[in-house]
Protein backbone atom coordinates (compact mmCIF):
# COMPACT_ATOMS: atom_id res chain seq x y z
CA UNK A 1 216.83 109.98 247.78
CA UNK A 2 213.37 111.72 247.75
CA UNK A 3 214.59 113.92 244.62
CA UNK A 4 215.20 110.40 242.70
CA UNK A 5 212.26 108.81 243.78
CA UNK A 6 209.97 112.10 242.54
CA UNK A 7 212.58 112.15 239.15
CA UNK A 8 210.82 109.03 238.41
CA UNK A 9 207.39 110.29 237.25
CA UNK A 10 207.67 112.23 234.27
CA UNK A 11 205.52 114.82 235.59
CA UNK A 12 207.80 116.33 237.93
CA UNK A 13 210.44 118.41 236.87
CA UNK A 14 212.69 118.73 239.56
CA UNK A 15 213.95 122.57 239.91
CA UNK A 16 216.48 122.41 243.24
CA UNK A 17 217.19 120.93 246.42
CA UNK A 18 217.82 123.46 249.48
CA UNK A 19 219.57 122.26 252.53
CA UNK A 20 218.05 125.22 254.78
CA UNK A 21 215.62 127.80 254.77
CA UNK A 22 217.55 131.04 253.01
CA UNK A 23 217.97 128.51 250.11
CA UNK A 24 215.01 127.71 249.82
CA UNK A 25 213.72 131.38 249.29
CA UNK A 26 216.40 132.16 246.79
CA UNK A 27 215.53 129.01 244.64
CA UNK A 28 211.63 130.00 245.03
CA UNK A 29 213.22 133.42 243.87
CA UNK A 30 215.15 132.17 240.84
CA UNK A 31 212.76 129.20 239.49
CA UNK A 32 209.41 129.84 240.70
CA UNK A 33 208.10 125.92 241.38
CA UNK A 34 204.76 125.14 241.29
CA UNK A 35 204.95 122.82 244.57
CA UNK A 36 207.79 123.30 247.50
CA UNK A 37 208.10 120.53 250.37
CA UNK A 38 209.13 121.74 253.31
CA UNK A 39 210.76 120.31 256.56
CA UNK A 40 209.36 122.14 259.95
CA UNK A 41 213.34 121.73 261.11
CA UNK A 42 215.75 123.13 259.17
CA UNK A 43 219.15 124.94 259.86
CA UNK A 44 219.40 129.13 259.78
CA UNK A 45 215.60 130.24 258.95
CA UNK A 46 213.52 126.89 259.91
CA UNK A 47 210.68 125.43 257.78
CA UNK A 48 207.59 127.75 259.59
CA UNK A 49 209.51 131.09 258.78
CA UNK A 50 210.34 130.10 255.15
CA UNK A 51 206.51 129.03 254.95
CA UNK A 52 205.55 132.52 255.64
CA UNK A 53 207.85 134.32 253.78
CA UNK A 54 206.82 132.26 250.39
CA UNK A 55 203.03 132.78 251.17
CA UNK A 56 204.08 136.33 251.54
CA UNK A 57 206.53 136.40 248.50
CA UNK A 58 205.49 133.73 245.95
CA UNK A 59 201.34 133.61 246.89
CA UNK A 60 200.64 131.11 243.99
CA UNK A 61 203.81 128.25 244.97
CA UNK A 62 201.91 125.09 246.86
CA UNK A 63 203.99 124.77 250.45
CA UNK A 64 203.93 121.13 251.84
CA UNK A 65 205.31 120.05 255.08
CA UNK A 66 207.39 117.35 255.22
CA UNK A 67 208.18 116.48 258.84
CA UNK A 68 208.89 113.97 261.32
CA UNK A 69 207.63 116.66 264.02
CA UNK A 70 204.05 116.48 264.66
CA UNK A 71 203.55 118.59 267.32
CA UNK A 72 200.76 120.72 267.90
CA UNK A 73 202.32 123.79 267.84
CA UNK A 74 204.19 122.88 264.35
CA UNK A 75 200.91 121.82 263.16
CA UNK A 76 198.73 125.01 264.23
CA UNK A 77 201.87 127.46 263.19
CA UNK A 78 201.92 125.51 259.62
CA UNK A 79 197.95 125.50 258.85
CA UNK A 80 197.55 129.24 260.36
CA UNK A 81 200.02 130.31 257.95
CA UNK A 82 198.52 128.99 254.68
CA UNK A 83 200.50 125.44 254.30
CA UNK A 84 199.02 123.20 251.54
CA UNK A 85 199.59 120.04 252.91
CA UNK A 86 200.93 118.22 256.57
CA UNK A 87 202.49 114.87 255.73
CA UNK A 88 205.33 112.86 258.04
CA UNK A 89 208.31 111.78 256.29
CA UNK A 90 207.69 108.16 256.72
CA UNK A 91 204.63 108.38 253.69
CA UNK A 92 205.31 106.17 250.86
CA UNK A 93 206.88 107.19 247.79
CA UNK A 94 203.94 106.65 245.68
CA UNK A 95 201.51 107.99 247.96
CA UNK A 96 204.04 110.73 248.30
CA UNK A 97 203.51 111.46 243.97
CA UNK A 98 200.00 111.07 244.49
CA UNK A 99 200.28 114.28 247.46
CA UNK A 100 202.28 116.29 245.47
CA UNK A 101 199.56 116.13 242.80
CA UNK A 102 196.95 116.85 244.52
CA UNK A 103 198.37 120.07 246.18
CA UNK A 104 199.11 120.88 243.18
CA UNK A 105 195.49 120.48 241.95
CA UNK A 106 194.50 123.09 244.83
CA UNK A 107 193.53 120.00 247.59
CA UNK A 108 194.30 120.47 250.74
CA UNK A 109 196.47 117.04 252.10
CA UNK A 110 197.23 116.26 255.59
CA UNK A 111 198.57 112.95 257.70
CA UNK A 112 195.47 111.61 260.15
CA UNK A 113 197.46 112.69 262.85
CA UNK A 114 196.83 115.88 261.97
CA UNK A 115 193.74 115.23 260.97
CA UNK A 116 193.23 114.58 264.57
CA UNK A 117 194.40 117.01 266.08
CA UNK A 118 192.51 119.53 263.84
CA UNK A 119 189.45 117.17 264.73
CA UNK A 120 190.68 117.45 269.03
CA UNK A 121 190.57 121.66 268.11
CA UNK A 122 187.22 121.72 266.86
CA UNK A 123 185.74 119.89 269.95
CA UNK A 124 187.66 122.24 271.47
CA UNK A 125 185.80 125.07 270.45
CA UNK A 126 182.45 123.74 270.10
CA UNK A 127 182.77 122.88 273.71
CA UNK A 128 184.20 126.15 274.73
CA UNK A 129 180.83 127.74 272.50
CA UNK A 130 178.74 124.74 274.45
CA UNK A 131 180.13 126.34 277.86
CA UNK A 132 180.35 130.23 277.32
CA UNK A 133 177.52 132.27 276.47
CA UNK A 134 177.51 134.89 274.05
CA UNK A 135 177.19 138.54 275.36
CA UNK A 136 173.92 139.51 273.77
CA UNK A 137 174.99 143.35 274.21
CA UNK A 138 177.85 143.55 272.47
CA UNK A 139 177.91 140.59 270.36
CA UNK A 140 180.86 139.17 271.77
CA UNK A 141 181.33 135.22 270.85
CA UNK A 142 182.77 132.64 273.11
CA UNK A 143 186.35 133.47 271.17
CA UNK A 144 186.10 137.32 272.41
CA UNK A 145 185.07 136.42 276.00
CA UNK A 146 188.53 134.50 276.51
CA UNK A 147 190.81 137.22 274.89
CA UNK A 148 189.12 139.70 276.65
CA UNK A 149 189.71 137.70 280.25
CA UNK A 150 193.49 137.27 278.49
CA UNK A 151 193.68 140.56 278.16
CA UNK A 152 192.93 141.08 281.62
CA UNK A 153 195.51 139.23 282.78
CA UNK A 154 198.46 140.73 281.35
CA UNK A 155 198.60 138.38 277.99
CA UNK A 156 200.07 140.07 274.51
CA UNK A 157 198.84 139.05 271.70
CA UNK A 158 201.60 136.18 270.54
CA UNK A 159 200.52 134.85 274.24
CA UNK A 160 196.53 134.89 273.11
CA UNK A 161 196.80 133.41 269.51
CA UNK A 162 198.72 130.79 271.36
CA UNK A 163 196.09 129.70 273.61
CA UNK A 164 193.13 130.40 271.54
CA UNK A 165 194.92 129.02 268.39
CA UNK A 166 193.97 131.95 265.92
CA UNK A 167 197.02 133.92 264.69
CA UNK A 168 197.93 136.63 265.51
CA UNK A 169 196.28 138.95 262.91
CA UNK A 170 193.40 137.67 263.87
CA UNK A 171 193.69 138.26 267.20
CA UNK A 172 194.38 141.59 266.69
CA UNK A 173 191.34 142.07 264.37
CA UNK A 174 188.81 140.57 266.98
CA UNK A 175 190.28 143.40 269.50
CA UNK A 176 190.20 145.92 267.08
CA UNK A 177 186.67 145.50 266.76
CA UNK A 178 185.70 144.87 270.28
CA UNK A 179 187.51 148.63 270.71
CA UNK A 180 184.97 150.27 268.49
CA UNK A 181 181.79 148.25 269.92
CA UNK A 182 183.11 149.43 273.09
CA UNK A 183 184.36 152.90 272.44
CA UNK A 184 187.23 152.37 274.29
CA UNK A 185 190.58 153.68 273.27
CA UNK A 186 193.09 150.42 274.12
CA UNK A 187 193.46 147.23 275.83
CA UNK A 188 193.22 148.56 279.08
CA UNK A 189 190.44 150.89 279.37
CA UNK A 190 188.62 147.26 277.06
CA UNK A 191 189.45 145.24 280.02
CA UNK A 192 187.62 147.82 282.82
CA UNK A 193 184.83 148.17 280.33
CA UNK A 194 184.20 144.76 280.27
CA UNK A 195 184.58 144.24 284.42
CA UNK A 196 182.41 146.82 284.83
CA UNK A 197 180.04 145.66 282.93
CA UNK A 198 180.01 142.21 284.09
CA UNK A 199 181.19 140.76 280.52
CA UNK A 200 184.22 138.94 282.27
C-alpha cells in the first residue's frame, strides 16, 4: 500500500521493499537509495540496529522512521543514532511525499510527539544545569557531575547514556576527559578523586 501510494509521484523511484532488517541492508547494499523508511519493529535485526548499521555503512542514504511506537526510548535510540526523520504511521499520504522530500533536501522531520518529548528533554537539562553547579576546579558541567555520581554507584556506561540520554560514545568521551583533568588512571580511582575532593 505505502509503495503504491509513493509510486504515484513521479519523483520517486521506488528501488525495494524489505520485510525485515537484514533485507533492508542488502537492498541499501545493492541499490544505494537516496531515502530509506524505516519501522522501529521489525523481525530478525529490528529498525534501531539497521539504522546504525546504514549510518555506519551507507553515511549519505536519508533514514526515516516510520513507527507506530513512540516511546521514549525508540525516540532517543533513533535521534542519537543519526535518524533523519520520526514520523507515526498514521501521517497522511501526501504529507507523507511532502516528508520524504524534505529529508531528502537535508531537513530534519519529526511527529510533535516527538517534538515534545525532545522539548520535555531539554527542560530536562536546563533544569538539571538550573540545579547543579558547575565545579569551577575542574570544569566539570552539570552532565559530568551525574556520570561521575553514576559511576560511583556501580553504573556501566549503556546504564549512564540511558539515564543521561547521551550515547554511549559520548559518554565515554566525557569520562575520558574527566580521566586526564583528573590524572586518574580509571573509573574507580575517578570516583575517590572526586569524593575526596568533595565534587560528588
Amino acid at each position: 500500500m505505502l509503495s503504491y501510494i509513493l509510486k504515484q509521484d513521479s519523483e520517486f523511484d521506488i528501488v525495494g521493499e524489505a520485510s525485515d532488517g537484514c533485507e533492508i541492508l542488502k537492498l541499501c547494499e545493492s541499490k544505494k537509495p537516496d531515502v530509506v523508511l524505516l519501522d522501529v519493529k521489525m523481525p530478525n535485526t529490528n529498525g534501531i540496529s539497521a539504522l546504525i548499521k546504514i549510518k555506519e555503512l551507507f553515511p549519505q542514504t536519508k533514514v526515516i522512521m516510520l513507527t507506530t511506537f513512540e516511546e521514549e526510548d525508540c525516540i532517543y535510540n533513533a535521534c542519537s543514532h543519526s535518524a533523519d526523520g520520526y514520523i507515526v504511521k498514521d501521517t497522511k499520504p501526501e504529507v507523507l511525499v511532502h516528508i520524504i522530500k524534505c529529508v531528502y533536501g537535508d531537513f530534519f522531520v519529526m511527529h510533535s510527539s516527538v517534538k515534545q518529548y525532545m522539548i520535555k528533554q531539554m527542560e530536562r537539562a536546563e533544569e538539571l544545569y538550573r540545579k547543579e553547579p558547575v565545579s569551577e576546579e575542574t570544569n566539570f558541567d552539570a552532565i559530568d557531575l551525574t556520570i561521575i555520581r553514576l559511576i560511583s554507584v556501580g553504573k556501566n556506561n549503556t546504564e549512564i547514556a540511558a539515564q543521561v540520554r547521551y550515547s554511549e560514545g559520548t559518554v565515554k568521551n566525557r569520562i575520558s576527559k574527566m580521566l586526564a583533568i583528573t590524572q586518574t588512571k580509571d573509573r574507580t580511582q575517578l570516583a575517590i578523586f572526586a569524593l575526596q575532593n568533595g565534587i560528588v
